[in-house]
C-alpha atoms as a PDB file:
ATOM      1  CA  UNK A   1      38.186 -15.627 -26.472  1.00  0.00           C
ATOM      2  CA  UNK A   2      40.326 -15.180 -23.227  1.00  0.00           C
ATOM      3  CA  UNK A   3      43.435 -15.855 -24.738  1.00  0.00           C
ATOM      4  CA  UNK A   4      42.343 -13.134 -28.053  1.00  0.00           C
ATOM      5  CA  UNK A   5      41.947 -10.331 -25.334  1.00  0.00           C
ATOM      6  CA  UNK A   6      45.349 -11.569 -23.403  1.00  0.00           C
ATOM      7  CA  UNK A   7      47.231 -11.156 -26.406  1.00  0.00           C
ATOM      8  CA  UNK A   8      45.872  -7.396 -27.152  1.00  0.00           C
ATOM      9  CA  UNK A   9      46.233  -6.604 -23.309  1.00  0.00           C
ATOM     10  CA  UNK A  10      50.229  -7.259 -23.861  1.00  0.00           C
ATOM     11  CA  UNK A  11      50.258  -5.716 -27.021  1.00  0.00           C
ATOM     12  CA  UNK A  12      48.689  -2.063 -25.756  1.00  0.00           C
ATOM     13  CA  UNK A  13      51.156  -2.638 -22.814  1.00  0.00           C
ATOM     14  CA  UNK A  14      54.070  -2.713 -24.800  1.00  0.00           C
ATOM     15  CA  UNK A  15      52.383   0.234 -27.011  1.00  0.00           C
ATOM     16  CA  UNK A  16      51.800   2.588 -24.802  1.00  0.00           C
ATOM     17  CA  UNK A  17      55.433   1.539 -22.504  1.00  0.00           C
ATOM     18  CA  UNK A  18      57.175   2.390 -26.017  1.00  0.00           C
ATOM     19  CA  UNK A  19      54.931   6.121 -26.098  1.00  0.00           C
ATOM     20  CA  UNK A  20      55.746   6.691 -22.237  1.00  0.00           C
ATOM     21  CA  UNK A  21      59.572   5.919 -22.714  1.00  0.00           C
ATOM     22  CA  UNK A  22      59.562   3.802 -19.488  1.00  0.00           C
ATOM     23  CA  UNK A  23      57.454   1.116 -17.585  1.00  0.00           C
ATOM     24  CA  UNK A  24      57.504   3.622 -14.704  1.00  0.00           C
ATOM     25  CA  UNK A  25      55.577   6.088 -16.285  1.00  0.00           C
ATOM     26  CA  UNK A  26      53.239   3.535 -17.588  1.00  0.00           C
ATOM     27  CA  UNK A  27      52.514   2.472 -14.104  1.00  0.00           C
ATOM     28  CA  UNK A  28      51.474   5.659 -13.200  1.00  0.00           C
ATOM     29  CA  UNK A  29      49.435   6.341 -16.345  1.00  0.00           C
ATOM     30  CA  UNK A  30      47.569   2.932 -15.837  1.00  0.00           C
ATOM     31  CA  UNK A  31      47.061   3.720 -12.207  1.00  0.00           C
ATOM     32  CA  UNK A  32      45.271   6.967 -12.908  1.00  0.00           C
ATOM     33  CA  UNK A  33      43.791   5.543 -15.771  1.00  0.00           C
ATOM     34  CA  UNK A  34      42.506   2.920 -13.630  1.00  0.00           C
ATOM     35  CA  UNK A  35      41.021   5.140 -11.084  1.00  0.00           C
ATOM     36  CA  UNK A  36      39.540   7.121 -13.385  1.00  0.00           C
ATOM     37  CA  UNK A  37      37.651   3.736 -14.493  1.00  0.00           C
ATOM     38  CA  UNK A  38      36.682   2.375 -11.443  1.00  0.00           C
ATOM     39  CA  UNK A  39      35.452   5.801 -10.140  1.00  0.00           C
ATOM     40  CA  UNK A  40      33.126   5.953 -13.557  1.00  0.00           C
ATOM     41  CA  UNK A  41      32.472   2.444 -13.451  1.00  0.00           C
ATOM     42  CA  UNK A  42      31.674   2.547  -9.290  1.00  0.00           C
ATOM     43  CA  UNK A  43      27.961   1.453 -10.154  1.00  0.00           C
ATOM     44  CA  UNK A  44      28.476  -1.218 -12.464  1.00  0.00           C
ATOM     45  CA  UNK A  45      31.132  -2.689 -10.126  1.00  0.00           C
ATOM     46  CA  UNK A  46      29.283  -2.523  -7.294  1.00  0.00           C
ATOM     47  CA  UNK A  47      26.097  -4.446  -9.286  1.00  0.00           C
ATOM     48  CA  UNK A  48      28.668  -7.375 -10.195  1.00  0.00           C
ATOM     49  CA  UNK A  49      29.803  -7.444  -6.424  1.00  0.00           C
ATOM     50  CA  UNK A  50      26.279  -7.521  -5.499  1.00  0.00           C
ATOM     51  CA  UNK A  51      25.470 -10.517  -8.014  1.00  0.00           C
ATOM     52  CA  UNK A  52      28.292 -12.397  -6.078  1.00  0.00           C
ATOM     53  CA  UNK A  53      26.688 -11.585  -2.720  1.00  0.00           C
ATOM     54  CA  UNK A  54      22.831 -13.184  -3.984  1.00  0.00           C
ATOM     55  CA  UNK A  55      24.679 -16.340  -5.036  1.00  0.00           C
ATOM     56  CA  UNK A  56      26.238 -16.849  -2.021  1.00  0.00           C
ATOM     57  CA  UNK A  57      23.726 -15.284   0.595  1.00  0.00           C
ATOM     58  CA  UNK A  58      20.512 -15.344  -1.074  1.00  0.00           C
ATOM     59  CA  UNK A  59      18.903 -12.490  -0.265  1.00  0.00           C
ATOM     60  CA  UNK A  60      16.391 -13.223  -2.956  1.00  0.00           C
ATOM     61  CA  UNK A  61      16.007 -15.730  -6.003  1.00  0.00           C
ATOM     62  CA  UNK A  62      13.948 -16.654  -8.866  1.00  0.00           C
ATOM     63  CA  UNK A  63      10.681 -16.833  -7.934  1.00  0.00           C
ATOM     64  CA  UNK A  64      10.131 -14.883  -4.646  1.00  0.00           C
ATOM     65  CA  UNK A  65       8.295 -12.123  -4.512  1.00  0.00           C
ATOM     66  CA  UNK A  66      10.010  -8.568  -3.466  1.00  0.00           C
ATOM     67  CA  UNK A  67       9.286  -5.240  -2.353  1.00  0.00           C
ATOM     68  CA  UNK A  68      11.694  -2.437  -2.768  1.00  0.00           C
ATOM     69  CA  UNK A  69       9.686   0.397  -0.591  1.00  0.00           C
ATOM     70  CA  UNK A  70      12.069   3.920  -1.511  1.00  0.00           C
ATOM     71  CA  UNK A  71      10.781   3.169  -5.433  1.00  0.00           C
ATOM     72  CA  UNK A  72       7.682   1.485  -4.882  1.00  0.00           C
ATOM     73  CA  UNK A  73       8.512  -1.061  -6.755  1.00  0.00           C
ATOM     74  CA  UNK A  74       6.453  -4.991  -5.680  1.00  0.00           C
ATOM     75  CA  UNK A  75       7.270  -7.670  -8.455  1.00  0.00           C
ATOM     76  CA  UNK A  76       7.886 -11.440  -8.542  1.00  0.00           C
ATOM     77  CA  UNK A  77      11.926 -12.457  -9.567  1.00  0.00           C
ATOM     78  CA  UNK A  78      12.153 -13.663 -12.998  1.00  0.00           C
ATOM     79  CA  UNK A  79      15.592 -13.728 -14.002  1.00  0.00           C
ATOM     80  CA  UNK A  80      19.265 -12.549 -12.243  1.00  0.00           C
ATOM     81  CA  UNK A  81      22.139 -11.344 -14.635  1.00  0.00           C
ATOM     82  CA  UNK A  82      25.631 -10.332 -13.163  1.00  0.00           C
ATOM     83  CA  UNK A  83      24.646  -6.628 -13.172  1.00  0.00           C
ATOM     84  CA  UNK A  84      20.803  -6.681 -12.619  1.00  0.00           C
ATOM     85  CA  UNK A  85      17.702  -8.332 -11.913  1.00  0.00           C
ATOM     86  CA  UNK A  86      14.443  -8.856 -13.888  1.00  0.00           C
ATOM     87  CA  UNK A  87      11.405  -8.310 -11.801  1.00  0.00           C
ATOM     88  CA  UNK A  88       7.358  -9.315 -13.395  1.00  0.00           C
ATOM     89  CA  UNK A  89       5.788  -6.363 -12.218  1.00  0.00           C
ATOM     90  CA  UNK A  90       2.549  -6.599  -9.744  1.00  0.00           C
ATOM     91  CA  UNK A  91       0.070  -4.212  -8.942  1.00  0.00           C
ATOM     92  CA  UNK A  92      -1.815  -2.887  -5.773  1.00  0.00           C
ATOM     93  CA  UNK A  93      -3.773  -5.712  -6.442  1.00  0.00           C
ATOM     94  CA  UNK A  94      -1.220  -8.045  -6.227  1.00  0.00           C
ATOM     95  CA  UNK A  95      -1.816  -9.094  -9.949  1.00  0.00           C
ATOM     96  CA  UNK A  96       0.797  -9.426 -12.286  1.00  0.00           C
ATOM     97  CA  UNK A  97       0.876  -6.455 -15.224  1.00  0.00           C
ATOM     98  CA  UNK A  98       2.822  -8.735 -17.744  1.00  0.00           C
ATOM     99  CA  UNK A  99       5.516  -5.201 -17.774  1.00  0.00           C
ATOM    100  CA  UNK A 100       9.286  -5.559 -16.546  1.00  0.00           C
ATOM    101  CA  UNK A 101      11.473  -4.098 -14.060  1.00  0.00           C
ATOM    102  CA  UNK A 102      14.884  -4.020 -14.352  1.00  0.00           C
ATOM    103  CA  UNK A 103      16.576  -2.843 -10.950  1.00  0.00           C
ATOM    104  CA  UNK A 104      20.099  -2.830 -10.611  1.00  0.00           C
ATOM    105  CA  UNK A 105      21.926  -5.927  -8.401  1.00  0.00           C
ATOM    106  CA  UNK A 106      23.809  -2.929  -6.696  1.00  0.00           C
ATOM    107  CA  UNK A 107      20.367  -2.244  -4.698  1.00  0.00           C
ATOM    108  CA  UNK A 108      20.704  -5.117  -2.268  1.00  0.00           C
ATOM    109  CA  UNK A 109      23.843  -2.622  -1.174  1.00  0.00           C
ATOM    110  CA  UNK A 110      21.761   0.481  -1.334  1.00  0.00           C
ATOM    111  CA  UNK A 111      18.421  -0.421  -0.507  1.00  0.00           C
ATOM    112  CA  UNK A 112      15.989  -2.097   2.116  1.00  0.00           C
ATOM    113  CA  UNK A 113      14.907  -5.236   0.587  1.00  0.00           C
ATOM    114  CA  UNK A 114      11.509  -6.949   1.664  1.00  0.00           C
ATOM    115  CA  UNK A 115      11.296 -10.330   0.641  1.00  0.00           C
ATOM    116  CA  UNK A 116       7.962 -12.222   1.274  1.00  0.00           C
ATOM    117  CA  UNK A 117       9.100 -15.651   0.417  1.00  0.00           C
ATOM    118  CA  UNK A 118      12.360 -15.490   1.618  1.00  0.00           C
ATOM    119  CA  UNK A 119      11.739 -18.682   4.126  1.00  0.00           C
ATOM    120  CA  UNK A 120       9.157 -20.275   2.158  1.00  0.00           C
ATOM    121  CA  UNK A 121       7.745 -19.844  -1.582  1.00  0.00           C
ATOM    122  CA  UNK A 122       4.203 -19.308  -0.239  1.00  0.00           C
ATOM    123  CA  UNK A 123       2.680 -15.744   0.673  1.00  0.00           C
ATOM    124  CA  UNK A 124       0.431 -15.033   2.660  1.00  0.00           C
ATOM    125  CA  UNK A 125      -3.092 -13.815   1.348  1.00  0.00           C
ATOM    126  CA  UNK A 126      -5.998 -11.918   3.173  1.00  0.00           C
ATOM    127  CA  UNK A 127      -9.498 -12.442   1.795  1.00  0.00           C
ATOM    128  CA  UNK A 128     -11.792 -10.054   3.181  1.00  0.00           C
ATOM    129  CA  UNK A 129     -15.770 -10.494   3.000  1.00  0.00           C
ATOM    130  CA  UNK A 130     -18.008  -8.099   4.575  1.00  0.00           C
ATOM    131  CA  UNK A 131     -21.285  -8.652   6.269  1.00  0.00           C
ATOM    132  CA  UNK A 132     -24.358  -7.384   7.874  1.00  0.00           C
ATOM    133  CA  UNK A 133     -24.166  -7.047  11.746  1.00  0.00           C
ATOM    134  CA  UNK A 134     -27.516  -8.856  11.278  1.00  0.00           C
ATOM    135  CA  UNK A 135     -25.632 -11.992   9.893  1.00  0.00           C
ATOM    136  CA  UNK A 136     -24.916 -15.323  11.628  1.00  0.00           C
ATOM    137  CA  UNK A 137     -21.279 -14.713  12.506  1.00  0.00           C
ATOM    138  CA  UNK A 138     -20.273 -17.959  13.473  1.00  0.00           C
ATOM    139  CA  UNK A 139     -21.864 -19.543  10.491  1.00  0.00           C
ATOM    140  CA  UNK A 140     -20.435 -16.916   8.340  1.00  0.00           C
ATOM    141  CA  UNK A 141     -17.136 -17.825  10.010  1.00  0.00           C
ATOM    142  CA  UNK A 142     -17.140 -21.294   9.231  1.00  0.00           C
ATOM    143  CA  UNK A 143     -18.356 -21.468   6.013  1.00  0.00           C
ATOM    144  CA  UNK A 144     -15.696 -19.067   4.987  1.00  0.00           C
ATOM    145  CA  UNK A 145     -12.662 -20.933   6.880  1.00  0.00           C
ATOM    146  CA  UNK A 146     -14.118 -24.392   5.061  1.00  0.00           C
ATOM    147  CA  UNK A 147     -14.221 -22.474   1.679  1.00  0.00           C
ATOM    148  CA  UNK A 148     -10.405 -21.266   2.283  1.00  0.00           C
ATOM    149  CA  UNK A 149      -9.278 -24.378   3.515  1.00  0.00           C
ATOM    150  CA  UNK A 150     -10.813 -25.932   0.132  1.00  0.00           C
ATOM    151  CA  UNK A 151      -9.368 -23.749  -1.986  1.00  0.00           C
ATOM    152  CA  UNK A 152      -6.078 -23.003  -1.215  1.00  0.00           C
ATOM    153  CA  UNK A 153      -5.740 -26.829   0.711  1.00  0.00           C
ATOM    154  CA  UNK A 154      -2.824 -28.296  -0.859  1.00  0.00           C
ATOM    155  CA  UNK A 155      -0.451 -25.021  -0.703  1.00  0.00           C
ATOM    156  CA  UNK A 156      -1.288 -24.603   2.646  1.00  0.00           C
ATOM    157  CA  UNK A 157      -0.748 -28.184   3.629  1.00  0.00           C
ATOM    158  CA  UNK A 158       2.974 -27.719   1.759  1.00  0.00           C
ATOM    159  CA  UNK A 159       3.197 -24.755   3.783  1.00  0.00           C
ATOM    160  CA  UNK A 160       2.236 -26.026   7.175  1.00  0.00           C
ATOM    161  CA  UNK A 161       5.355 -28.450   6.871  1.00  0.00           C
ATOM    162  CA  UNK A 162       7.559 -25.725   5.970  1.00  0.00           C
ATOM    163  CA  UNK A 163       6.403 -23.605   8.624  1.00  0.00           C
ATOM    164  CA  UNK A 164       5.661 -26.895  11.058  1.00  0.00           C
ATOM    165  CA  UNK A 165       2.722 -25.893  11.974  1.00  0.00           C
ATOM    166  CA  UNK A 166      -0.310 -27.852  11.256  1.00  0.00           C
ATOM    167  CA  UNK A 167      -2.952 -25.333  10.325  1.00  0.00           C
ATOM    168  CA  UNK A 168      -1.613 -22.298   8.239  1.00  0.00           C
ATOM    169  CA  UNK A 169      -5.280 -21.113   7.545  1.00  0.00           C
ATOM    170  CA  UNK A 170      -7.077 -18.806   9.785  1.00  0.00           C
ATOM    171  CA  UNK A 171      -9.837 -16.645   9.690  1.00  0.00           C
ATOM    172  CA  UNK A 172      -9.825 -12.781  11.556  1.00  0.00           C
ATOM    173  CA  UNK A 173     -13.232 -10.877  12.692  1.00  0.00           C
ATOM    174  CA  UNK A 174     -13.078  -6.986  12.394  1.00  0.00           C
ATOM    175  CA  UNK A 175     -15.711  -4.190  12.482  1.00  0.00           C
ATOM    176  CA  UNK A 176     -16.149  -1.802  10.069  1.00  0.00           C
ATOM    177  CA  UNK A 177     -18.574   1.476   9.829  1.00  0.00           C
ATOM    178  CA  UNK A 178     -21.480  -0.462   8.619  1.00  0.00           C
ATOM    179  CA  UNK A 179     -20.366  -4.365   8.577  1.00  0.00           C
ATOM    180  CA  UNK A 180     -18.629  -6.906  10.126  1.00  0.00           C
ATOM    181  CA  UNK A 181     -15.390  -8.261   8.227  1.00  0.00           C
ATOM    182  CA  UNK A 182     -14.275 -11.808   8.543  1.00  0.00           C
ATOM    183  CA  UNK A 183     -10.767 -12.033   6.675  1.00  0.00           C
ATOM    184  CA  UNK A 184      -9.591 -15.834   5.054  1.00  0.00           C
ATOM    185  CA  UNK A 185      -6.177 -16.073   5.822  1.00  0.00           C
ATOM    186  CA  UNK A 186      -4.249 -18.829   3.558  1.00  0.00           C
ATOM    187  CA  UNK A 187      -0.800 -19.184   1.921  1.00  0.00           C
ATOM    188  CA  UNK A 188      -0.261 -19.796  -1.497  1.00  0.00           C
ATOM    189  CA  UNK A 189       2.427 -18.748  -4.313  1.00  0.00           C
ATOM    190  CA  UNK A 190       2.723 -15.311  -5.212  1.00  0.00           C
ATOM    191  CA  UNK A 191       1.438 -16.056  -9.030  1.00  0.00           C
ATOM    192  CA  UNK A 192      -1.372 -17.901  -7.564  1.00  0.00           C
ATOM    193  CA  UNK A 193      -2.627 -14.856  -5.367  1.00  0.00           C
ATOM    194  CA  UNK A 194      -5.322 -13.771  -8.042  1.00  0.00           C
ATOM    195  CA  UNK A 195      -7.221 -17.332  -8.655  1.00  0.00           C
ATOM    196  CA  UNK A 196      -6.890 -18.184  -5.316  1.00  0.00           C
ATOM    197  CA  UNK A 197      -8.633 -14.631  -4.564  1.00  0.00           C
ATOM    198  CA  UNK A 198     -11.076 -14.974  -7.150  1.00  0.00           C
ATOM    199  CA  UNK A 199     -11.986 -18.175  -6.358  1.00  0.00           C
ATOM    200  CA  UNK A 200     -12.812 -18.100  -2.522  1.00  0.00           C
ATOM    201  CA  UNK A 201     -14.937 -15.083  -3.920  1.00  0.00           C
ATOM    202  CA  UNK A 202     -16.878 -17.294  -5.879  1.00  0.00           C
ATOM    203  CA  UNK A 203     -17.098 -20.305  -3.641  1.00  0.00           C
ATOM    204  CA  UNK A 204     -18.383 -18.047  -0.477  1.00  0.00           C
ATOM    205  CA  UNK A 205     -20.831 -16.297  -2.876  1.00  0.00           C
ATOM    206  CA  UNK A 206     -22.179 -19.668  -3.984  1.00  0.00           C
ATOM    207  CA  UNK A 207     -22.581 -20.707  -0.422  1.00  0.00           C
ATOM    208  CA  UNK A 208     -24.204 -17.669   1.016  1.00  0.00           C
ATOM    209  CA  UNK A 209     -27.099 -18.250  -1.795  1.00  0.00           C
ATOM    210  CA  UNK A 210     -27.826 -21.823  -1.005  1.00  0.00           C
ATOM    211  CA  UNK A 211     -31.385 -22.040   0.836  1.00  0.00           C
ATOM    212  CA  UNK A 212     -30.397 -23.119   4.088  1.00  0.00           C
ATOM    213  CA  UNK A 213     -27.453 -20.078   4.341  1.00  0.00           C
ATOM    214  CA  UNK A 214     -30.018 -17.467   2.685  1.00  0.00           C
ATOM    215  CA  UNK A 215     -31.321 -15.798   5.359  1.00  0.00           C
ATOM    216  CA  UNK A 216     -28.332 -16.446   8.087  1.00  0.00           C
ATOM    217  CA  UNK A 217     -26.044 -14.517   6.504  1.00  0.00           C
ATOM    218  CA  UNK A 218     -25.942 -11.306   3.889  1.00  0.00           C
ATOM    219  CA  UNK A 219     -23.322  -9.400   1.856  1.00  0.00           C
ATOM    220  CA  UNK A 220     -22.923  -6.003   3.298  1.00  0.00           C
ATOM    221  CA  UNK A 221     -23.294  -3.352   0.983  1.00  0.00           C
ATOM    222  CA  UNK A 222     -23.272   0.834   0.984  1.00  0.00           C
ATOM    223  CA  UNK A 223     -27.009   1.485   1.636  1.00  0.00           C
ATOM    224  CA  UNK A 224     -29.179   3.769   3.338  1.00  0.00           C
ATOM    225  CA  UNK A 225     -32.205   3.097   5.467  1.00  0.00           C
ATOM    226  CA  UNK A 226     -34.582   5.679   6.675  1.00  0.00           C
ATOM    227  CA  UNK A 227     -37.221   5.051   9.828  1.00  0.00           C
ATOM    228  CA  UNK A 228     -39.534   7.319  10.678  1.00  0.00           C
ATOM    229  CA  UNK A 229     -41.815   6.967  13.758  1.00  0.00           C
ATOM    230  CA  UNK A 230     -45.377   8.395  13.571  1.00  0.00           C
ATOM    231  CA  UNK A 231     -46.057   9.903  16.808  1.00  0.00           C
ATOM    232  CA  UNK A 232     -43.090  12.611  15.926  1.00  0.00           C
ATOM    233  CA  UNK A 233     -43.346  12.703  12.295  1.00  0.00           C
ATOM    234  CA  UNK A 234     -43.962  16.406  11.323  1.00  0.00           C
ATOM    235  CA  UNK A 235     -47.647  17.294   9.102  1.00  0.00           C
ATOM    236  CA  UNK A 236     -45.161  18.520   6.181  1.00  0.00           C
ATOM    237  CA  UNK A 237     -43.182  15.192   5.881  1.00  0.00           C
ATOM    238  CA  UNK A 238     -46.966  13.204   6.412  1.00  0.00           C
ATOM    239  CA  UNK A 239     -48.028  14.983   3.419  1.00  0.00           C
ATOM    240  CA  UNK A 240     -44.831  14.613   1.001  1.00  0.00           C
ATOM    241  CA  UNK A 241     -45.087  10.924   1.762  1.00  0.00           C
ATOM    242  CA  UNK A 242     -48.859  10.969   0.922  1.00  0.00           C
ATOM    243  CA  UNK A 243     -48.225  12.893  -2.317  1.00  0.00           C
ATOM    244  CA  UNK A 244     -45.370  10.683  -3.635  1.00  0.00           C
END
């Protein structure tokens, strides 16, 4: 195939040398010609330059998962071509859509790149349950670290030795308007994100409603509650409350 496109390369040479009347003209003809390409072709240039440069450098592969923030654009790597990249698009939810992004390779030059498994193939993943202030934090704590560490156990022990550290997994305490939140922190692949969610759900849920757990520890939830003290409740509310 090489050697076919060769052999018309010479040909139009000699063509257009026998048009211009001399090779000096045809220099200059193929020299504008040729600027006039590369300055119309600048993008798709630049997109096989960049393929070069993730070959060598790596800035991302197959695989990781990337976040291009000027487009918005989050999505796991599934395929690089010499002039652009495939992306499997993911949600706010971190979810994957099943839809395709096709960004040009020439972004790596253009672009702020965040890649999140650029060290390791594992992500990391926050798991957030709230609670009642009137819950058992430490025994909320612990039952969702053990949960985590269950679930998500042999990712994170892959990712501890990547990492060398021996416990990946953590768990954070924050307080909220009207709950405590106690976030699971593990590590786990990108495409794994929603079981792994879904499951800790579950798992926690499950252990909350055992007997022993029942009354320690309660899912927080938007509610209102109303007290009202006697000795300053007015005769008008006294007799709503008596009619209804």
């Amino acid at each position: 195939m090489l050697y076919i496109y060769f052999v018309w390369f010479i040909a139009l040479i000699i063509i257009i040398s026998g048009l211009f009347g001399s090779l000096s003209s045809l220099g200059i003809s193929l020299t504008l010609i040729g600027a006039g390409l590369a300055f119309a072709l600048q993008q798709v240039i630049l997109s096989f330059a960049a393929w070069f440069l993730i070959l060598i450098k790596h800035p991302y592969k197959i695989g990781d998962r990337i976040y291009i923030k000027s487009n918005d654009i989050l999505g796991d790597v599934e395929e690089i071509t010499m002039l652009f990249t495939v992306l499997k698009d993911v949600t706010g939810e971190e979810t994957i859509t099943g839809k395709n992004v096709i960004i040009p390779n020439s972004t790596v030059f253009l672009e702020p790149i965040i890649n999140y498994s650029y060290d390791i193939p594992q992500v990391w993943l926050s798991v957030p349950v709230s609670l009642t202030y009137e819950s058992d934090l430490g025994l909320a704590e612990k039952i969702i670290f053990n949960v985590a560490k269950e679930v998500a156990g042999e990712e994170m022990k892959h990712a501890a030795r990547l990492m060398r550290n021996k416990t990946p997994e953590s768990v954070q305490v924050e307080f909220a308007d009207s709950s405590t939140i106690i976030k699971a922190r593990v590590m786990c692949l990108p495409k794994r994100i929603p079981a792994i969610r879904s499951e800790i759900y579950k798992r926690v849920l499950e252990e909350f409603n055992k007997p022993e757990y029942k009354d320690k520890v309660e899912i927080a939830y938007p509610h209102m509650e109303l007290v009202l003290h006697d000795e300053v409740m007015s005769e008008n509310v006294k007799r709503y409350l008596d009619e209804n």
